[in-house]
Protein backbone atom coordinates (compact mmCIF):
# COMPACT_ATOMS: atom_id res chain seq x y z
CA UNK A 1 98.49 61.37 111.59
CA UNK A 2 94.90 62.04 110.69
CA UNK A 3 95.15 64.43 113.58
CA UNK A 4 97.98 66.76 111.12
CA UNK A 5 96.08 66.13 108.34
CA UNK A 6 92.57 68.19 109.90
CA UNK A 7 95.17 70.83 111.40
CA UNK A 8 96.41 71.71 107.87
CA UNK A 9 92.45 71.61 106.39
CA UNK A 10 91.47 73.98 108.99
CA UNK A 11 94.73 76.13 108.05
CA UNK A 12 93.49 75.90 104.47
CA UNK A 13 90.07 76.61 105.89
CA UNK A 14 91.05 79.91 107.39
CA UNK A 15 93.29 80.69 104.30
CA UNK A 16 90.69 80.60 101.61
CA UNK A 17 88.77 82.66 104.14
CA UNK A 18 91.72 85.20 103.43
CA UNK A 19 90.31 85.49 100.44
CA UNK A 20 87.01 87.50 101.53
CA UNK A 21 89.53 89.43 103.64
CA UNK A 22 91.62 90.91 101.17
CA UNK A 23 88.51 91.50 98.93
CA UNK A 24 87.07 93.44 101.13
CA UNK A 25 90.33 95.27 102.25
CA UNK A 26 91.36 95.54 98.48
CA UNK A 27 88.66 97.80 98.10
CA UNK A 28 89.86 100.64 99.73
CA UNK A 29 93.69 99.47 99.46
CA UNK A 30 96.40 98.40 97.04
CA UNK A 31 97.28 95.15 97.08
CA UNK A 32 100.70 96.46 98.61
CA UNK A 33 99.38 98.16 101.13
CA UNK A 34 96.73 95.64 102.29
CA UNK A 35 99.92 93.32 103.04
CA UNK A 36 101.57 95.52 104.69
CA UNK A 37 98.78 96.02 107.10
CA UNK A 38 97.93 92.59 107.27
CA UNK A 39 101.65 91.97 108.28
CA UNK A 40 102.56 94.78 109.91
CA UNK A 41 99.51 94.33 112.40
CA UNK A 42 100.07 90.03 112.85
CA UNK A 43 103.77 91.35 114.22
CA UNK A 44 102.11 93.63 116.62
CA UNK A 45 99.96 91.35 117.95
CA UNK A 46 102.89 88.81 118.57
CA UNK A 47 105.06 91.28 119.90
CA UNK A 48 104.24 90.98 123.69
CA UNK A 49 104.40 87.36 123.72
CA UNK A 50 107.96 87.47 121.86
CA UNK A 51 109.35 89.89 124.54
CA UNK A 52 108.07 87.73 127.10
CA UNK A 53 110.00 84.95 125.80
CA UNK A 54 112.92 86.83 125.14
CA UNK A 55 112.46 85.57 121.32
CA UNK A 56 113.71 88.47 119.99
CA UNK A 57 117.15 88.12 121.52
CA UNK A 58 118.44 84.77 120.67
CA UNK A 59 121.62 83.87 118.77
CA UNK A 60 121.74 84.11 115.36
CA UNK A 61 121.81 80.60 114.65
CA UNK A 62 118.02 80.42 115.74
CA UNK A 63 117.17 83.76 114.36
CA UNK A 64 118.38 83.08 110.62
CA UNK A 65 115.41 80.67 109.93
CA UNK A 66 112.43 82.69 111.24
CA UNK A 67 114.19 85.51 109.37
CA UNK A 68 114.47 83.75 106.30
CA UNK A 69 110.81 82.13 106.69
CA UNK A 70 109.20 85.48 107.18
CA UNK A 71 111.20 86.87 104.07
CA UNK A 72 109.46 84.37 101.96
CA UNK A 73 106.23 84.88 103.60
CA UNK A 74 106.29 88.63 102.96
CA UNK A 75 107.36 88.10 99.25
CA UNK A 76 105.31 85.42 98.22
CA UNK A 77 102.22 87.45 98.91
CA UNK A 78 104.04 90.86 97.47
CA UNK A 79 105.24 88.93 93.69
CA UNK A 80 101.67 87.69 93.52
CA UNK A 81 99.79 90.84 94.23
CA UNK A 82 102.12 92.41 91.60
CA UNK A 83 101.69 89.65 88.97
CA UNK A 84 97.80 90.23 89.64
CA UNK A 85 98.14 93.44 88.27
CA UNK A 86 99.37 91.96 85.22
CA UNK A 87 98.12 89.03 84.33
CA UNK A 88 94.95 86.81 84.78
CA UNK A 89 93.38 86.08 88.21
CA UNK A 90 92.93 82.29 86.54
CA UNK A 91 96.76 82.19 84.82
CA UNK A 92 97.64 83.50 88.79
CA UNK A 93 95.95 80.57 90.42
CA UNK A 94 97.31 77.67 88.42
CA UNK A 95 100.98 79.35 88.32
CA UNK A 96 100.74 79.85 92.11
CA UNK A 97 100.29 75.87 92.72
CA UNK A 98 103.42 75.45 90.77
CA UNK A 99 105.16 75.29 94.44
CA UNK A 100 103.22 71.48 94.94
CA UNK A 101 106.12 70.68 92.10
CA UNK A 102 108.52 72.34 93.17
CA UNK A 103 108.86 71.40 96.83
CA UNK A 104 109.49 67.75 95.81
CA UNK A 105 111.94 68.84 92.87
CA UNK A 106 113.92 70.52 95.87
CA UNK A 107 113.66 68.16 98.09
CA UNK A 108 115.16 65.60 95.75
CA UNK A 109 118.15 67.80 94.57
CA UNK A 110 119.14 69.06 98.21
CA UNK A 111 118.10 66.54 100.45
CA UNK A 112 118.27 63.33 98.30
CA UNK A 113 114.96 62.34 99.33
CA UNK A 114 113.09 59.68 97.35
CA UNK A 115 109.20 60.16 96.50
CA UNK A 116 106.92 56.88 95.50
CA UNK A 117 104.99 56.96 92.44
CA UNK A 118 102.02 57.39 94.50
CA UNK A 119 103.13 61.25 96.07
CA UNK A 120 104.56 61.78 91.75
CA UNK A 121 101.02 60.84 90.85
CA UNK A 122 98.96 63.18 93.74
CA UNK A 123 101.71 65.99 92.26
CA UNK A 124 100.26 65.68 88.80
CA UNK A 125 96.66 65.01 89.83
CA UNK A 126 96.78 68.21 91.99
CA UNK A 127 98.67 70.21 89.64
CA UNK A 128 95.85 69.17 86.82
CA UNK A 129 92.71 69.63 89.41
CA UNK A 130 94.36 73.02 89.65
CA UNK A 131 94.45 73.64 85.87
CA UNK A 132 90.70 73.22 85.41
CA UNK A 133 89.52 74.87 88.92
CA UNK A 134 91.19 78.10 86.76
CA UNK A 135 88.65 77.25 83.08
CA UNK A 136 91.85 75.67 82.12
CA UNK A 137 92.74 78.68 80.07
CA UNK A 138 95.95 79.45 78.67
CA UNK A 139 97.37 82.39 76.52
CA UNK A 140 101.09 83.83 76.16
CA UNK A 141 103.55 83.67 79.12
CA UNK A 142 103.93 87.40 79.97
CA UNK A 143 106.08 89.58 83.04
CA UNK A 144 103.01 88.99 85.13
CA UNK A 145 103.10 85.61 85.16
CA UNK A 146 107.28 85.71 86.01
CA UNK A 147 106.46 87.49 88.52
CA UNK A 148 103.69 84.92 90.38
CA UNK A 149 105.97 82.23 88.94
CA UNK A 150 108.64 84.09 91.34
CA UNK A 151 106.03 83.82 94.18
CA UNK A 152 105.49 80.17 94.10
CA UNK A 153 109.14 80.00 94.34
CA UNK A 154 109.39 81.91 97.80
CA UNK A 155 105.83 79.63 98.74
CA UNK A 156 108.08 76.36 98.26
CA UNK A 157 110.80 78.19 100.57
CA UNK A 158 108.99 79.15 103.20
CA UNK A 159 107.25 75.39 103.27
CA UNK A 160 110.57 73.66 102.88
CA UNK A 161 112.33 76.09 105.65
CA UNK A 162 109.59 75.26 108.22
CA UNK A 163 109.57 71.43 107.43
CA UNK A 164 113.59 71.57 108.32
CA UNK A 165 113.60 73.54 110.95
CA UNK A 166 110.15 73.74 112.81
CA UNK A 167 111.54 70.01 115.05
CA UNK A 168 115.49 71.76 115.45
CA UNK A 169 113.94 75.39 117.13
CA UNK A 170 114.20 75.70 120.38
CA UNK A 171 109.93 75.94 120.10
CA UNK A 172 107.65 75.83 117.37
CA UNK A 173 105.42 78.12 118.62
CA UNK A 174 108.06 80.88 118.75
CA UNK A 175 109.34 80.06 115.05
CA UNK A 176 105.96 80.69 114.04
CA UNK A 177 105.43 84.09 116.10
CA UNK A 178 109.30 85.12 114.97
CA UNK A 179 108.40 84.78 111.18
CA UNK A 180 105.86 86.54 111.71
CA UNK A 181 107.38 89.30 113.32
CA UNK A 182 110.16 89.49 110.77
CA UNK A 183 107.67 89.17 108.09
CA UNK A 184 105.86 92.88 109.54
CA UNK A 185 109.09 94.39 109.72
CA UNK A 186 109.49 93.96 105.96
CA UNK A 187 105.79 95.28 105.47
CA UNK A 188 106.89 98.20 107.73
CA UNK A 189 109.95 98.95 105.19
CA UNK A 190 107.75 98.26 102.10
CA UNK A 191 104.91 100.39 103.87
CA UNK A 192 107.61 103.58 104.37
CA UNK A 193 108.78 102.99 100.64
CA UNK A 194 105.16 103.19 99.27
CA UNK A 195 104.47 105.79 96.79
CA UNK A 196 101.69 108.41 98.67
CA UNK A 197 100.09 108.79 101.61
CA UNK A 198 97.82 106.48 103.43
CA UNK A 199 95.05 106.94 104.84
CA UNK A 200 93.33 105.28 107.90
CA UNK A 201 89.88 106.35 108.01
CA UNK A 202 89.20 104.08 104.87
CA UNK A 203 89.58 101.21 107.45
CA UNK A 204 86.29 102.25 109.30
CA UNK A 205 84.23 103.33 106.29
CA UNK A 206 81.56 101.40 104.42
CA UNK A 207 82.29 99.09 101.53
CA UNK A 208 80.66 98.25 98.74
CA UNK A 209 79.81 94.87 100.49
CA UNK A 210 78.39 96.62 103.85
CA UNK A 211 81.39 95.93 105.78
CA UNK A 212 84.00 97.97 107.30
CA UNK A 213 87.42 96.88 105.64
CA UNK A 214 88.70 96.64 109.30
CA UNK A 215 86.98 93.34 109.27
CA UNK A 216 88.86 92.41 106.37
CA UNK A 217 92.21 93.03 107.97
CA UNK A 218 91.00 91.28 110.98
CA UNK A 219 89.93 88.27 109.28
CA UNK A 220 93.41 88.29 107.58
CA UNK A 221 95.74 88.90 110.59
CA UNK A 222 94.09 87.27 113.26
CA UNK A 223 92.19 84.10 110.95
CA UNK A 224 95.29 83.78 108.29
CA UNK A 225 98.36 84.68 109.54
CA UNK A 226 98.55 84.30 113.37
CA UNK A 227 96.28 80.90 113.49
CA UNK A 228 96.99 79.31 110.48
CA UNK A 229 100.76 80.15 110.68
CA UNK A 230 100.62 78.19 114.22
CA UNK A 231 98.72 75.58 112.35
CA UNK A 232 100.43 75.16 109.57
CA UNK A 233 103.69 74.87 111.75
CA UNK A 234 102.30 72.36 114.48
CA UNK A 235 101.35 70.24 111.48
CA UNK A 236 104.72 70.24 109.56
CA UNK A 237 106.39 69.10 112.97
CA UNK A 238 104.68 65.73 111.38
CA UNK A 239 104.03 66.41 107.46
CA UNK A 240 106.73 65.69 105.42
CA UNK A 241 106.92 69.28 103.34
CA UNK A 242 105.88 67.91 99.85
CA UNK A 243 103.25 66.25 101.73
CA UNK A 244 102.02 69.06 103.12
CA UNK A 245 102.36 71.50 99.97
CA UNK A 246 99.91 69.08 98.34
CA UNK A 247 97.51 69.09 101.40
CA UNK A 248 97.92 72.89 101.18
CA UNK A 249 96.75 72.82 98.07
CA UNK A 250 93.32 72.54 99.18
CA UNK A 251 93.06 76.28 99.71
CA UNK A 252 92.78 76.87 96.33
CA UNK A 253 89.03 75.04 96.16
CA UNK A 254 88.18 76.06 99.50
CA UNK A 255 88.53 79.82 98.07
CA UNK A 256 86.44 79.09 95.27
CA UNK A 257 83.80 78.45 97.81
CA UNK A 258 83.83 81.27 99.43
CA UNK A 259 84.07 83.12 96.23
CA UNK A 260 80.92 81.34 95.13
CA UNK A 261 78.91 81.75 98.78
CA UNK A 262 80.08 85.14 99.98
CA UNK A 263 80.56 86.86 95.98
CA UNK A 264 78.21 84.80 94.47
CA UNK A 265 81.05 84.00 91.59
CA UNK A 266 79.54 81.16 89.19
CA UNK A 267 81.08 77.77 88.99
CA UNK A 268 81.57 76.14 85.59
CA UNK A 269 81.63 72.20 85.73
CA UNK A 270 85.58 71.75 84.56
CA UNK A 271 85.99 74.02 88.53
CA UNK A 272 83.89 71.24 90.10
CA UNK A 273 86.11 68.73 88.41
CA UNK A 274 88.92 70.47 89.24
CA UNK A 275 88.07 70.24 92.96
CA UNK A 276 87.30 66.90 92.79
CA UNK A 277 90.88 66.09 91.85
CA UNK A 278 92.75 68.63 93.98
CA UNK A 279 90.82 66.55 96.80
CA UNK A 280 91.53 63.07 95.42
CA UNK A 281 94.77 63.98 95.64
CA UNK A 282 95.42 65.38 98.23
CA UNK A 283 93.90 62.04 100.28
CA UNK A 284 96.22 60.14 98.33
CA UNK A 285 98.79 62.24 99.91
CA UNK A 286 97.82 61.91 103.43
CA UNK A 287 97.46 58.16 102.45
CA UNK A 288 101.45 57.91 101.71
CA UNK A 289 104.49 58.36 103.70
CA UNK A 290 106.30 59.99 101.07
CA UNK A 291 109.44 60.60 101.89
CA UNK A 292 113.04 57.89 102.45
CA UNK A 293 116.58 58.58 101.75
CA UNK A 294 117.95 58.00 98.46
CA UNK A 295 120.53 56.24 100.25
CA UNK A 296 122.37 55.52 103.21
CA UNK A 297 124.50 58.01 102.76
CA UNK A 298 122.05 60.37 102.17
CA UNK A 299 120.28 60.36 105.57
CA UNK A 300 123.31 60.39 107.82
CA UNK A 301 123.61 63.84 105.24
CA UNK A 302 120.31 64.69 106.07
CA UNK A 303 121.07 64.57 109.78
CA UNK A 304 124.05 66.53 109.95
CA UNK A 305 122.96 69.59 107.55
């Protein structure tokens, strides 16, 4: 297992780098538009390998999934861009974890599954490791932070629909590359129904950080959605879902680090505790199996859903 486990840090790893990748293509781009690029291109780049399988023609049975994955892949990103705009980048982060709680909370209610105190415990430790890597700063609930609540909500969807289905597809590899694909081809809609026109030279010109924002947008589509996405599905064929929502946690410090080595964003001490705990936590995850039927009856349910 310790195998999965390194396979979802270096997912993590190459998410947090996302980070630098959308700050850099954020300068010259809406949030909006830098997914829809980021999206748009990770489909294109998966496209020949797709019609070489013939991945694009199966029933709809296998379809429906990757379809349904990619929707929530699209929209997580697209709710929490928007919230950005409205509330705080540190209100964003903690709300955003909110999907460690509520991939277990699902689980329970639609699968029957049965957590030990141990995974309950890594939930709250996480969940409070997140809470002061953001200052642990609070003000009033406002749209904004609906809106990235919304976001986690898709982010526990797409986690739980790729723990169910990523060992019943006919591969894994091509359940990662299809929700992909369906994923750009909601960027492509989203990219039509943007306000204004576009333009493409800002992908070549100088930044304020002395980098091209086509960097950027490689660094997200080739680093944090093709890779990772492979990643993060090769690992869940293993990782029980809440399991592996916990271990994705880990992003969240990871991106601090960048933010602090690449930005040169202070850290306060309560972040460094915060870390600390998101990574306690997360080894007493990989430490635990996690998951067992709440009954008998309950796993011959699970096998026949």
């Amino acid at each position: 297992m310790l195998r999965f486990y390194l396979i979802i840090f270096i997912a993590d790893l190459l998410w947090a780098a996302g980070f630098v990748g959308a700050r850099w293509m954020m300068l010259s781009y809406s949030p909006l538009i830098t997914n829809c690029f980021r999206y748009m291109a990770a489909g294109l780049v998966l496209l020949p390998f797709l019609c070489y399988r013939h991945a694009l023609w199966r029933p709809w049975k296998d379809l429906w999934p990757a379809m349904a994955a990619g929707a929530c892949m699209f929209l997580t990103l697209f709710f929490n861009s928007w919230g950005l705009d409205l509330t705080s980048v540190s209100k964003a982060s903690f709300l955003t974890s909110m999907y460690v709680v509520m991939i277990p909370i699902a689980s329970v209610i639609i699968y029957r599954y049965h957590y030990t105190f141990k995974v309950w415990g890594a939930i709250v430790l996480a969940l409070l490791g997140a809470f002061f890597l953001c200052d642990a700063h609070w003000s009033a609930f406002n749209v904004g932070d609906l809106l990235v609540l919304i976001s986690a909500v898709f982010s526990c969807g797409q986690i739980m629909l790729i723990g169910r289905f990523v060992n019943r597809s006919r591969s894994a590899t091509e359940l990662c590359a299809q929700q992909v694909f369906f994923a750009g081809l909601i960027g492509l809609a989203a990219f039509i129904a943007a306000p204004g026109p576009v333009s493409l030279e800002a992908l070549y010109g100088q930044s304020e950080v002395g980098w091209p924002p086509l960097v950027g947008l490689l660094i997200l589509v080739l680093g944090c959605t093709v890779i990772a996405s492979f990643l993060q599905i090769y690992a869940q064929k293993r990782v029980e879902s809440a399991i592996a929502g916990i271990l994705f946690l880990m992003e969240a410090p990871l991106a601090l680090f960048f933010a602090w080595s690449v930005f040169h964003e202070q850290l306060k001490p309560l972040n460094y505790l915060g870390c600390a705990m998101m990574l306690v936590a997360s080894v007493i995850a990989s430490l635990e199996s996690g998951r067992k039927p709440a009954v008998r009856r309950a796993g011959q349910m699970m096998k026949n859903f």
